[in-house]
Protein backbone atom coordinates (compact mmCIF):
# COMPACT_ATOMS: atom_id res chain seq x y z
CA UNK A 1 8.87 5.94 9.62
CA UNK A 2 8.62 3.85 6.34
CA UNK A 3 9.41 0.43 8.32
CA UNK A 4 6.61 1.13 10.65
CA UNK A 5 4.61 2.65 7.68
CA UNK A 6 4.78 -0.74 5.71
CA UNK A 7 3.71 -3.31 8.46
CA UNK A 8 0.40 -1.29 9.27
CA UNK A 9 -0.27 -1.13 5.69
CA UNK A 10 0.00 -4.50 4.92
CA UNK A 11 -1.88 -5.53 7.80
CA UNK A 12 -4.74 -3.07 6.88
CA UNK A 13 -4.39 -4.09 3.04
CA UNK A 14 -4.68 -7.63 4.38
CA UNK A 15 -8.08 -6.75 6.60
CA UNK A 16 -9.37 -5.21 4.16
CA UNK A 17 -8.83 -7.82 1.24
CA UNK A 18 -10.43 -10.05 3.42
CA UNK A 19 -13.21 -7.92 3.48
CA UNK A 20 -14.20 -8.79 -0.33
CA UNK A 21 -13.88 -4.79 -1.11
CA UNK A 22 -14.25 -3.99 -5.08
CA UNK A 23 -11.60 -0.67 -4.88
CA UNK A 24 -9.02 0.28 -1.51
CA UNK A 25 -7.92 4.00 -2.10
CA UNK A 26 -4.45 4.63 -0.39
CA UNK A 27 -2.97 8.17 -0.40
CA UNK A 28 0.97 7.34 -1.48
CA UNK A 29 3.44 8.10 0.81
CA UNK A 30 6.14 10.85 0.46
CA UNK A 31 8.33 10.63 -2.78
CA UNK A 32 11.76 10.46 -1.51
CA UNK A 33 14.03 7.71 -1.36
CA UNK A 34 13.40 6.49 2.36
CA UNK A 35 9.86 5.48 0.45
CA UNK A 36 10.42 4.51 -2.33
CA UNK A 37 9.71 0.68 -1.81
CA UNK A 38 6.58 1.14 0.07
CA UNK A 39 5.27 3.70 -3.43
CA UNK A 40 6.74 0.96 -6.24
CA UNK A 41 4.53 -1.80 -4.35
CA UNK A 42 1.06 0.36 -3.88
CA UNK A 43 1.97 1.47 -7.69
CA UNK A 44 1.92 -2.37 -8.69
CA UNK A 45 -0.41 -3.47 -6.57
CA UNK A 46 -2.39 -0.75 -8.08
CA UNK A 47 -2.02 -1.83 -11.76
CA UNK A 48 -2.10 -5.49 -11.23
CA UNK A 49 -5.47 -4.81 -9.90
CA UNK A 50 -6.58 -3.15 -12.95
């Protein structure tokens, strides 16, 4: 359930910011198109970071 999928993991990704962690490693989701919005933002959130 990508819906369902995306408010925990922005609520975790939140907790965890808040945390002051250096690296958060996040297995992607499935590569179809029901995902596909949840993958492009951990991909850009991903490079921003780098």
């Amino acid at each position: 359930n990508p819906v369902g999928y995306a408010s925990a993991l922005y609520a975790a990704l939140h907790d965890l910011d808040a945390m002051g962690l250096d690296r958060i490693v996040i297995a992607l989701p499935p590569n179809t198109p029901q995902w596909l919005a949840i993958r492009d933002r951990l991909n850009r959130a991903a490079t921003a970071a780098d």
